[in-house]
N, C-alpha and C. Protein backbone atom coordinates (compact mmCIF):
# COMPACT_ATOMS: atom_id res chain seq x y z
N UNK A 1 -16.41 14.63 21.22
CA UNK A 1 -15.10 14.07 20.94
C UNK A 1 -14.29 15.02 20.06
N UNK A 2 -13.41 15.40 20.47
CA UNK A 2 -11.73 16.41 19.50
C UNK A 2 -11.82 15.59 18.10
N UNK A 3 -11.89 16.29 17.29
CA UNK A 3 -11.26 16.36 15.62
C UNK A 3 -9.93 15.50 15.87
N UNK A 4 -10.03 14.51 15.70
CA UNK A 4 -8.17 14.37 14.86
C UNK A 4 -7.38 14.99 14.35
N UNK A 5 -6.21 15.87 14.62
CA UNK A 5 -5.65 16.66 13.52
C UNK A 5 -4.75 15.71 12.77
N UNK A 6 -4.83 16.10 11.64
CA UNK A 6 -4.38 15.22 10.42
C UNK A 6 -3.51 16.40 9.86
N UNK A 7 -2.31 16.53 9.86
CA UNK A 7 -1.68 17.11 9.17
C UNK A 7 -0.59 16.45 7.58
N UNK A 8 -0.68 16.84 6.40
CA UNK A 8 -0.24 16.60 4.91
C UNK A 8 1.04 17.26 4.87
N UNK A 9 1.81 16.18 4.77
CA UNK A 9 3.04 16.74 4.28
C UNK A 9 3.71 16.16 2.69
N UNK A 10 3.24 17.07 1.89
CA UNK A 10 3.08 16.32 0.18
C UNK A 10 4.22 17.17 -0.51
N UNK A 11 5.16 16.02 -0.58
CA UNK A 11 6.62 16.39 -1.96
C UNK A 11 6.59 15.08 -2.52
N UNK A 12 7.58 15.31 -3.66
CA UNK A 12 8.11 14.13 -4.53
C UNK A 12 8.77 13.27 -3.55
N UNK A 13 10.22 13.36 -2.55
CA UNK A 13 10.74 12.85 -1.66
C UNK A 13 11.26 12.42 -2.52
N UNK A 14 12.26 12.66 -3.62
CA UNK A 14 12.80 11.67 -4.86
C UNK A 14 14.68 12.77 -4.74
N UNK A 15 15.19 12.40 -3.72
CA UNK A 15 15.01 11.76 -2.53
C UNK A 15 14.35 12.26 -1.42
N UNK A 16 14.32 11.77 -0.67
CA UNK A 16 13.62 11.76 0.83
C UNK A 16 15.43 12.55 2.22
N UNK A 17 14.92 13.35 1.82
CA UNK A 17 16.35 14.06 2.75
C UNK A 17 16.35 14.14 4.11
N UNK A 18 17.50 14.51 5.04
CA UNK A 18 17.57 14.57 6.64
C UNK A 18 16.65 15.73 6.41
N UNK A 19 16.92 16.86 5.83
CA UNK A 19 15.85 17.97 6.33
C UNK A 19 14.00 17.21 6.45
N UNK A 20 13.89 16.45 5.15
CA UNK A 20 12.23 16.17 5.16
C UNK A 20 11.72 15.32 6.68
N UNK A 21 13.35 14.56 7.07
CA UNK A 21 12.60 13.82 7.97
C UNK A 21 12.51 14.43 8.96
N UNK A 22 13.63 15.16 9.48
CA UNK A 22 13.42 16.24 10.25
C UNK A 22 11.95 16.79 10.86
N UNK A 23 11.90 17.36 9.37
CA UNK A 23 9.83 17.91 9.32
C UNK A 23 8.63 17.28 10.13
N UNK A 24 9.24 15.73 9.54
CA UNK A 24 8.62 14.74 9.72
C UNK A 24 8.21 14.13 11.14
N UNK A 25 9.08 14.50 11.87
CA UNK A 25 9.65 14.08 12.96
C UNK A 25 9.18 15.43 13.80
N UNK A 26 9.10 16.08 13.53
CA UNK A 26 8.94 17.58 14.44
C UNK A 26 7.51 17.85 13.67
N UNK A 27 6.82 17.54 12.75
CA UNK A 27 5.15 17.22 12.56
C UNK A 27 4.30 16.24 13.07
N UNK A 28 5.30 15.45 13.55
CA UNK A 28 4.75 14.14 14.28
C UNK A 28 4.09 14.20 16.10
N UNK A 29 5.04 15.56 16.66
CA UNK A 29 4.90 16.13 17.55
C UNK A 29 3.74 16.93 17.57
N UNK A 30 3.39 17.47 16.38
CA UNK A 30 2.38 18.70 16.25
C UNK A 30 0.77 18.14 15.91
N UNK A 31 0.81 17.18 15.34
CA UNK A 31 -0.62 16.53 15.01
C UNK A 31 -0.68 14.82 15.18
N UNK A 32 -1.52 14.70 15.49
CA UNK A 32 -2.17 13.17 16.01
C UNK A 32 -1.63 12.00 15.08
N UNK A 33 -1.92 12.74 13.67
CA UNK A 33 -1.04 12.07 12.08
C UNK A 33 -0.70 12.39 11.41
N UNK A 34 0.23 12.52 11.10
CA UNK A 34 0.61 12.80 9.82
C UNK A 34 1.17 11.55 8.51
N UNK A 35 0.58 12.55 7.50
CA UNK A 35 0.64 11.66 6.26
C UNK A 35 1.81 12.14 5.05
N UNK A 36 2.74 11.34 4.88
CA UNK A 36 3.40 11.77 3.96
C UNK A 36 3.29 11.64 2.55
N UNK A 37 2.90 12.53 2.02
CA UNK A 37 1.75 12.08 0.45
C UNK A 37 3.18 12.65 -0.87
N UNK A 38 3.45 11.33 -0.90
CA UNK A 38 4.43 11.57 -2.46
C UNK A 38 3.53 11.62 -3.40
N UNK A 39 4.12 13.09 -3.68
CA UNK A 39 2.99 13.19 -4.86
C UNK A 39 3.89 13.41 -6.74
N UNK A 40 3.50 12.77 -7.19
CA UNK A 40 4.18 12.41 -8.69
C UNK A 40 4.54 13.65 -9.36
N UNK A 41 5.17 14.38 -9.28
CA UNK A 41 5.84 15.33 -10.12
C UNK A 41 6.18 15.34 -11.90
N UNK A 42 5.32 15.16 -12.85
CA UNK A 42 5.34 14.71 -14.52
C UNK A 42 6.73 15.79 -14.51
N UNK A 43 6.92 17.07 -14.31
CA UNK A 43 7.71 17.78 -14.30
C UNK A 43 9.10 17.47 -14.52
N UNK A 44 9.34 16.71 -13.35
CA UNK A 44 10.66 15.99 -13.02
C UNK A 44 10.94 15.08 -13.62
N UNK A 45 12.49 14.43 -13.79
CA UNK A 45 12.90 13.31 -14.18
C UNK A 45 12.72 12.72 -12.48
N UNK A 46 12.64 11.64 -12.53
CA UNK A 46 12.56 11.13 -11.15
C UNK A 46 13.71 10.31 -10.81
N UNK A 47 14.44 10.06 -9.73
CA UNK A 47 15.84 9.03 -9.45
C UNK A 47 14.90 7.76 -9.02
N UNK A 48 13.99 8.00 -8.41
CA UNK A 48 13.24 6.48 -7.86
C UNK A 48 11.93 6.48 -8.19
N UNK A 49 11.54 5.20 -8.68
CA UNK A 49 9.66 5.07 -8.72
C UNK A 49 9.00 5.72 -7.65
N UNK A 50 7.79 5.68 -8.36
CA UNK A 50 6.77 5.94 -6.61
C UNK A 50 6.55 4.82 -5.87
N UNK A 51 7.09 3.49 -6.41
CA UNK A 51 6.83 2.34 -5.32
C UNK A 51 8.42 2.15 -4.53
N UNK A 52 8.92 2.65 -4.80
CA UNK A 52 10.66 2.65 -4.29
C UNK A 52 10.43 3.41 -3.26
N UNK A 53 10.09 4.87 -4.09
CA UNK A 53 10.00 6.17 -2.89
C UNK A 53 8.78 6.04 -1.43
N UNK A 54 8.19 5.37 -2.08
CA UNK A 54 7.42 4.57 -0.36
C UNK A 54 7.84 3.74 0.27
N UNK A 55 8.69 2.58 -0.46
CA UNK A 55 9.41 2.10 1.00
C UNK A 55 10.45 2.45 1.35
N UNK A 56 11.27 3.41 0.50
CA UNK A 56 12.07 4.23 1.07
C UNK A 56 11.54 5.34 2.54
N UNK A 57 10.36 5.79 2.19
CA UNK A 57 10.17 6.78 3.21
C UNK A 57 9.50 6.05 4.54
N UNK A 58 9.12 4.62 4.06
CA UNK A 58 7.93 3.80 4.82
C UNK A 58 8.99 3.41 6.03
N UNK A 59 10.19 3.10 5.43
CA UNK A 59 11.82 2.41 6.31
C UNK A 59 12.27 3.87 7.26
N UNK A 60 12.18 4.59 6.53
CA UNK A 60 12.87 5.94 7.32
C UNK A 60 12.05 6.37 8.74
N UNK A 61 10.57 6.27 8.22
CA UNK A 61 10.10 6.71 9.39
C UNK A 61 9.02 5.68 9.93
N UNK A 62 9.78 4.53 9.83
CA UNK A 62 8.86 3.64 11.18
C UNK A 62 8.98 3.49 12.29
N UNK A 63 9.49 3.89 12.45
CA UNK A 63 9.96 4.91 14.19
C UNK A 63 8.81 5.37 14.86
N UNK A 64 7.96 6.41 13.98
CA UNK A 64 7.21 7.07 14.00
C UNK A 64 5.89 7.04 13.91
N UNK A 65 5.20 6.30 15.34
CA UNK A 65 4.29 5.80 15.43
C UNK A 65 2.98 6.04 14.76
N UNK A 66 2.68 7.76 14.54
CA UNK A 66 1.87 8.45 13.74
C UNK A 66 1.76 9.01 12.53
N UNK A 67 2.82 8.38 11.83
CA UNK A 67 3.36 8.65 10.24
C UNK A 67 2.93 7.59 9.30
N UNK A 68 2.12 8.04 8.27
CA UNK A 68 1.99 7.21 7.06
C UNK A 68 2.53 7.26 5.75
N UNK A 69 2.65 6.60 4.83
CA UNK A 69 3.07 7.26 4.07
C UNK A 69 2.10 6.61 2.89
N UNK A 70 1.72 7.75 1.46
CA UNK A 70 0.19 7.38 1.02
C UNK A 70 1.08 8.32 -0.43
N UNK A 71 0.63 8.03 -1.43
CA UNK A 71 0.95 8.58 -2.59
C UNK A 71 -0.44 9.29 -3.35
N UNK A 72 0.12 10.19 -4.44
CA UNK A 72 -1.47 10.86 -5.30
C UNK A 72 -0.50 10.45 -6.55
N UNK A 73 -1.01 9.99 -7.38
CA UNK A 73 -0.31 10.19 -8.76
C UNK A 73 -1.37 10.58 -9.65
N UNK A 74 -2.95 11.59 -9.39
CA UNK A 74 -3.62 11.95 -10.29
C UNK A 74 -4.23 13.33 -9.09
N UNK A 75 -4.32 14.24 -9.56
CA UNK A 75 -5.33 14.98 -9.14
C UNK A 75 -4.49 16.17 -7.78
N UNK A 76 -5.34 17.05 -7.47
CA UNK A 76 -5.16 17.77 -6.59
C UNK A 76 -5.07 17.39 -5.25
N UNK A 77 -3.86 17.89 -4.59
CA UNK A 77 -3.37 18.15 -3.09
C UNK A 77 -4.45 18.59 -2.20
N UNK A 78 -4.69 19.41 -2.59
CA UNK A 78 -6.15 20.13 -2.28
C UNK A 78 -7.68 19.43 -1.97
N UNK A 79 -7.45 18.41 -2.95
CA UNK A 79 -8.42 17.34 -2.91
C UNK A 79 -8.16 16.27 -2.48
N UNK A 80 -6.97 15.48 -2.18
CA UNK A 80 -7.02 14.89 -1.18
C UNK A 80 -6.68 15.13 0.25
N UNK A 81 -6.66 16.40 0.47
CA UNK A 81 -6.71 17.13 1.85
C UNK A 81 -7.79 16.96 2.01
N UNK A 82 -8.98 17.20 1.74
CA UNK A 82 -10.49 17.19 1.42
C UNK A 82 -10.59 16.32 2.14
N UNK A 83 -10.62 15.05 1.12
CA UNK A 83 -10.86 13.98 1.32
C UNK A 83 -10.39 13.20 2.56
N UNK A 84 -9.51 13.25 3.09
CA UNK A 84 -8.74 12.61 3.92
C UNK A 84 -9.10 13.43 5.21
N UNK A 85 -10.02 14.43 5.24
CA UNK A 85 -10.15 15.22 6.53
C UNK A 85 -9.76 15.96 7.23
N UNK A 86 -8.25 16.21 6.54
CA UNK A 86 -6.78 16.69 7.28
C UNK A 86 -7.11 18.10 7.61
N UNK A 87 -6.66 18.42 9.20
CA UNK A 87 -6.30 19.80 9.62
C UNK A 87 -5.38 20.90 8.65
N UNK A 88 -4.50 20.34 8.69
CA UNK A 88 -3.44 21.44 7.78
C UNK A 88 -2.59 20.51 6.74
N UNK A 89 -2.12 21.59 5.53
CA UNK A 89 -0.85 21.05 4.84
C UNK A 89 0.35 21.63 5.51
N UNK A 90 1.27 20.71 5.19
CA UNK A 90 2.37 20.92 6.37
C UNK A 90 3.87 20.99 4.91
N UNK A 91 4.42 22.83 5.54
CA UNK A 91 5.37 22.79 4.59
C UNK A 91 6.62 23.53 5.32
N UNK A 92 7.98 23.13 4.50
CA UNK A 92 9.08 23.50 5.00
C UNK A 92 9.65 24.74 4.52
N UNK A 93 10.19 25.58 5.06
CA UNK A 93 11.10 26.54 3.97
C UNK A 93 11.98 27.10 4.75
N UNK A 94 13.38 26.91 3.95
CA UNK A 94 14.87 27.42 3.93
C UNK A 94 15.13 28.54 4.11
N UNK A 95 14.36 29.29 3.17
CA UNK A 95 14.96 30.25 2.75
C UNK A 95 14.18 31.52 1.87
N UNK A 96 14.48 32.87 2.09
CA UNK A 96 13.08 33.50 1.18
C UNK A 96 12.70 33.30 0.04
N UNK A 97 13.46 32.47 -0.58
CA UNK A 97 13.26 31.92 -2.23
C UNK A 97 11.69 30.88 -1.83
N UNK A 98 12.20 30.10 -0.81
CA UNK A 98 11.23 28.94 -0.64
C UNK A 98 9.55 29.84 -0.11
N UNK A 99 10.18 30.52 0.62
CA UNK A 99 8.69 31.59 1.23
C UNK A 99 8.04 31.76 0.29
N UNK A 100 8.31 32.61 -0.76
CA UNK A 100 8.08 32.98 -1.71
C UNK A 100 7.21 32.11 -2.68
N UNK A 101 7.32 30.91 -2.75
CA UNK A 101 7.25 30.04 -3.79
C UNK A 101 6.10 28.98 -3.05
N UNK A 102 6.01 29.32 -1.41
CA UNK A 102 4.99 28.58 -0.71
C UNK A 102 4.14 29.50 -0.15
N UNK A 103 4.04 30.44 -0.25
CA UNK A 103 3.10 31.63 -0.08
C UNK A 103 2.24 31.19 -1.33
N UNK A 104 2.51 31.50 -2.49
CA UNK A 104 1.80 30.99 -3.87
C UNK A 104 1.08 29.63 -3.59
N UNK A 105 1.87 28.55 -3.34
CA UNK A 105 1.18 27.45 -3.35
C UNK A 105 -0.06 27.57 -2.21
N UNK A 106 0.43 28.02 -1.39
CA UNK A 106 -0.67 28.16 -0.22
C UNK A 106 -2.13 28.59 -0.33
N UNK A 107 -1.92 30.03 -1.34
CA UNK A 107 -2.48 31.10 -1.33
C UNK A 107 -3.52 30.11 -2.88
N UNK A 108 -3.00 29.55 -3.80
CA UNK A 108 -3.68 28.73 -4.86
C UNK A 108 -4.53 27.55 -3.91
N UNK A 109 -3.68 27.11 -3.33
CA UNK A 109 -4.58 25.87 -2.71
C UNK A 109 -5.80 25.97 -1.75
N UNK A 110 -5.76 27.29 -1.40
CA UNK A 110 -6.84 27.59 -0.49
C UNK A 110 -8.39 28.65 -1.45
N UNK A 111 -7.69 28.61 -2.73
CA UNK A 111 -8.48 28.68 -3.79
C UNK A 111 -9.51 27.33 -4.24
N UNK A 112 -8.92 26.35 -3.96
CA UNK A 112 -9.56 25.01 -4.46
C UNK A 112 -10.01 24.22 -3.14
N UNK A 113 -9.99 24.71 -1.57
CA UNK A 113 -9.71 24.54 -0.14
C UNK A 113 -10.21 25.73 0.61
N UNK A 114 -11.49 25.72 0.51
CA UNK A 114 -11.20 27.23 1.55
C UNK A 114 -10.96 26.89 2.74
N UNK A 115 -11.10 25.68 3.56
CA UNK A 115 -10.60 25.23 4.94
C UNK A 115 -9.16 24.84 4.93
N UNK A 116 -8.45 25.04 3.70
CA UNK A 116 -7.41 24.03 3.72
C UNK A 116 -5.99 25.18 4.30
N UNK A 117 -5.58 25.08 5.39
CA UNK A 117 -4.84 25.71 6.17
C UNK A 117 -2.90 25.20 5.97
N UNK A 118 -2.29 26.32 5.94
CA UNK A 118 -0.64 25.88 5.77
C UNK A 118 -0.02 26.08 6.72
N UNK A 119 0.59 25.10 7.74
CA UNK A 119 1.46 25.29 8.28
C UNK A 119 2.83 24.95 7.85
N UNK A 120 4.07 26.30 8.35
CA UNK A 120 5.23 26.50 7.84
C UNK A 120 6.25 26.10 8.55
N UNK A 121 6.99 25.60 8.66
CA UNK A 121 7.61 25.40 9.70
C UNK A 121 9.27 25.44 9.16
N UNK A 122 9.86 26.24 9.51
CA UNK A 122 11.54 26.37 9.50
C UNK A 122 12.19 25.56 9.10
N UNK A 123 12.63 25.13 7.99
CA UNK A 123 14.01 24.32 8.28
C UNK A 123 15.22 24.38 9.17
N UNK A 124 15.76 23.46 10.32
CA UNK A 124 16.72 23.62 10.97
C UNK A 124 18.28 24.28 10.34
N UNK A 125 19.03 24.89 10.46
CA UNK A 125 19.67 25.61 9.97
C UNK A 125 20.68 24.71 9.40
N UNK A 126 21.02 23.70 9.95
CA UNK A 126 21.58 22.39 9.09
C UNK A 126 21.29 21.78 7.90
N UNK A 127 20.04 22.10 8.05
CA UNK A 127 19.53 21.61 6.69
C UNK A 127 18.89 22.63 5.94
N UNK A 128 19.18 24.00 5.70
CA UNK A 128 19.20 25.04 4.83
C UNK A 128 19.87 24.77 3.53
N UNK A 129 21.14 23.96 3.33
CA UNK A 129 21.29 24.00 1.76
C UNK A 129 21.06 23.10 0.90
N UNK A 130 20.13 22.08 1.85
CA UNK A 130 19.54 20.51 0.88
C UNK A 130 18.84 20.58 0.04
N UNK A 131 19.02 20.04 -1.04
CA UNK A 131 17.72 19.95 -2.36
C UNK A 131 18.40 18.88 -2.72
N UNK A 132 16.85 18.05 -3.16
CA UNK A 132 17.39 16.38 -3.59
C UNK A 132 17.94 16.66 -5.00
N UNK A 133 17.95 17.82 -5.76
CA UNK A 133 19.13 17.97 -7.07
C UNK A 133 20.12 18.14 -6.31
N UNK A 134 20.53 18.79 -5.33
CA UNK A 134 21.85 19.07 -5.40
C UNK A 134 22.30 17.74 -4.65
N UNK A 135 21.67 16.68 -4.06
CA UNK A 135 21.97 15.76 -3.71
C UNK A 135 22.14 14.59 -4.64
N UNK A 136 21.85 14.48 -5.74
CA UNK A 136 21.55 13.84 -7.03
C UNK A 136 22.80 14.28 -7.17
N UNK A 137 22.91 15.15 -7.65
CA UNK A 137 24.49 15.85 -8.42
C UNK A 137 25.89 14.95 -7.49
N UNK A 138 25.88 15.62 -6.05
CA UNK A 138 26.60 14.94 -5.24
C UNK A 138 27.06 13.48 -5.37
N UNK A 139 25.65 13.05 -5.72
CA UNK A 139 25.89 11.26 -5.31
C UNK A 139 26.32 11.20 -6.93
N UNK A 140 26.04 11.50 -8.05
CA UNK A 140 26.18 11.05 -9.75
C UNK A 140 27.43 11.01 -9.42
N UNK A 141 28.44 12.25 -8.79
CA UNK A 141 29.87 12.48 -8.45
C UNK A 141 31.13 11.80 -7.12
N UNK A 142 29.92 10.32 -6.89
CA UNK A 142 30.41 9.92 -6.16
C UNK A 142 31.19 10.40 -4.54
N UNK A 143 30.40 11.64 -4.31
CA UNK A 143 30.38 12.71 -3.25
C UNK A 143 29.76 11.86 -2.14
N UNK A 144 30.18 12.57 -0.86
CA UNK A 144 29.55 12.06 0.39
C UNK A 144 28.06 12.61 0.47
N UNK A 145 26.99 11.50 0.68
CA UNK A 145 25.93 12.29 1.09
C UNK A 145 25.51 11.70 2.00
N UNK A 146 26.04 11.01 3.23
CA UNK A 146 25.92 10.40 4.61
C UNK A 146 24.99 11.26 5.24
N UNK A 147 25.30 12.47 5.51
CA UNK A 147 24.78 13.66 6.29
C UNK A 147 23.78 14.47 5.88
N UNK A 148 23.44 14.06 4.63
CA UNK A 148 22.27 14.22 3.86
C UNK A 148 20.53 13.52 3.42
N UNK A 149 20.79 12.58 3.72
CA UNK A 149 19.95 11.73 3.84
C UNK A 149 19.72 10.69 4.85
N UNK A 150 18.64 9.88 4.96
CA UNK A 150 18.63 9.03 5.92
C UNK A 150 19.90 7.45 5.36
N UNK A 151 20.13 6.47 6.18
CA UNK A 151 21.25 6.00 5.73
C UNK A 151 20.63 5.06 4.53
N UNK A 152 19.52 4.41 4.58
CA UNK A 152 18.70 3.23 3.79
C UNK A 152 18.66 4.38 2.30
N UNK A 153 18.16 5.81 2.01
CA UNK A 153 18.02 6.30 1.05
C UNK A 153 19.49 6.69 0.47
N UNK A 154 20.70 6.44 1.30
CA UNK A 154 22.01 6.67 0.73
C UNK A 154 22.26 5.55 -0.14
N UNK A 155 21.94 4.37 0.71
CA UNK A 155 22.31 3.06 -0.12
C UNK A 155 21.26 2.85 -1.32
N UNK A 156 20.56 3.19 -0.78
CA UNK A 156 19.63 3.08 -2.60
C UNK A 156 20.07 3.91 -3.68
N UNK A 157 20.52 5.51 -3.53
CA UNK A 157 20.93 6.16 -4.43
C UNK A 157 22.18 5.44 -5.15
N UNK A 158 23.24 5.50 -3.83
CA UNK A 158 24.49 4.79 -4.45
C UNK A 158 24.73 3.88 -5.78
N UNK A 159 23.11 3.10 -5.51
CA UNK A 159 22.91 1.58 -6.05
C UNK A 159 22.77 2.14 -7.23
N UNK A 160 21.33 3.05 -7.12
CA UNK A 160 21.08 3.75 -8.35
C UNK A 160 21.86 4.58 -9.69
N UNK A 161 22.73 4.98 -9.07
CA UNK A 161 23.78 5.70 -9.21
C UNK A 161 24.89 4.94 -9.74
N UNK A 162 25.44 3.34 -9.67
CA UNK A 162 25.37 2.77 -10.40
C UNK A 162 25.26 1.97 -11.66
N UNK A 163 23.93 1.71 -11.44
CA UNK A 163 22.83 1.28 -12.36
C UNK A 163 22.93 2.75 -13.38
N UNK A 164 22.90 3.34 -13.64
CA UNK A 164 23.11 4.83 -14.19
C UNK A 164 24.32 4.82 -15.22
N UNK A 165 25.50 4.69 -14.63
CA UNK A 165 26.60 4.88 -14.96
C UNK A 165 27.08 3.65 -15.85
């Protein structure tokens, strides 16, 4: 019997953008499952919980018969790749800044993974100048971000955004 490929696609999603679903949607094509693992960023200020940011992403892509969506809020990527069995981690990049910066992650994670494999995959050229800061910024400024996100994560920011002010 064939391996399942299980492919990991692990960001904050704080927000969850047209480019991620994009990914999402064109990873869904490439492996049997994919799992979308919000993973808790201490780093960041965050715009939404991690229980927001799952049914935010849970609404976006239920479409998507082979998409889960599963959170880490302790421990290594690496280790729950492990654990979970998964073929590859599945990552996006814009731009050579992003190459750059996922070459490293790649190249660390397969330090703690020696099976643990990266697939890269392009951002569509539409969605080359998205980052959920600069989408944050947008929405604080009462800016259009229709074309930026899915429509359910517009209306939550908005709300948020709000609640803020």
């Amino acid at each position: 019997m064939k391996q399942k490929r299980i492919g990991v696609f692990a960001g904050s999603f704080d927000p969850l953008t047209n480019g991620h679903l994009d990914l999402i949607e064109r990873s869904s094509r490439l492996f049997d499952e994919v799992i979308v693992l919000i993973a808790i960023n201490t780093s960041k200020q965050a715009l939404f919980t991690p229980q927001e940011r799952i049914a935010l992403v849970q609404e976006a892509v239920a479409d998507f018969g082979n998409v889960v969506v599963d959170t880490l809020t302790d421990g290594l990527v690496a280790h729950y790749f492990e654990e979970k069995g998964a073929t590859a981690m599945i990552r996006g990049v814009r731009n050579a800044t992003d190459f750059e910066y996922e070459f490293s992650i790649a190249t660390a994670n397969q330090t703690q993974s020696a099976n643990l494999e990266t697939v890269v995959l392009y951002t569509k050229s539409e969605y080359h100048y998205l980052s959920s800061s600069l989408i944050k910024e947008i929405a604080y400024f009462d800016g259009d971000i229709s074309k930026m996100v899915p429509s359910n994560v517009e209306k939550a920011i908005k709300a948020r955004m709000k609640e803020r002010k």
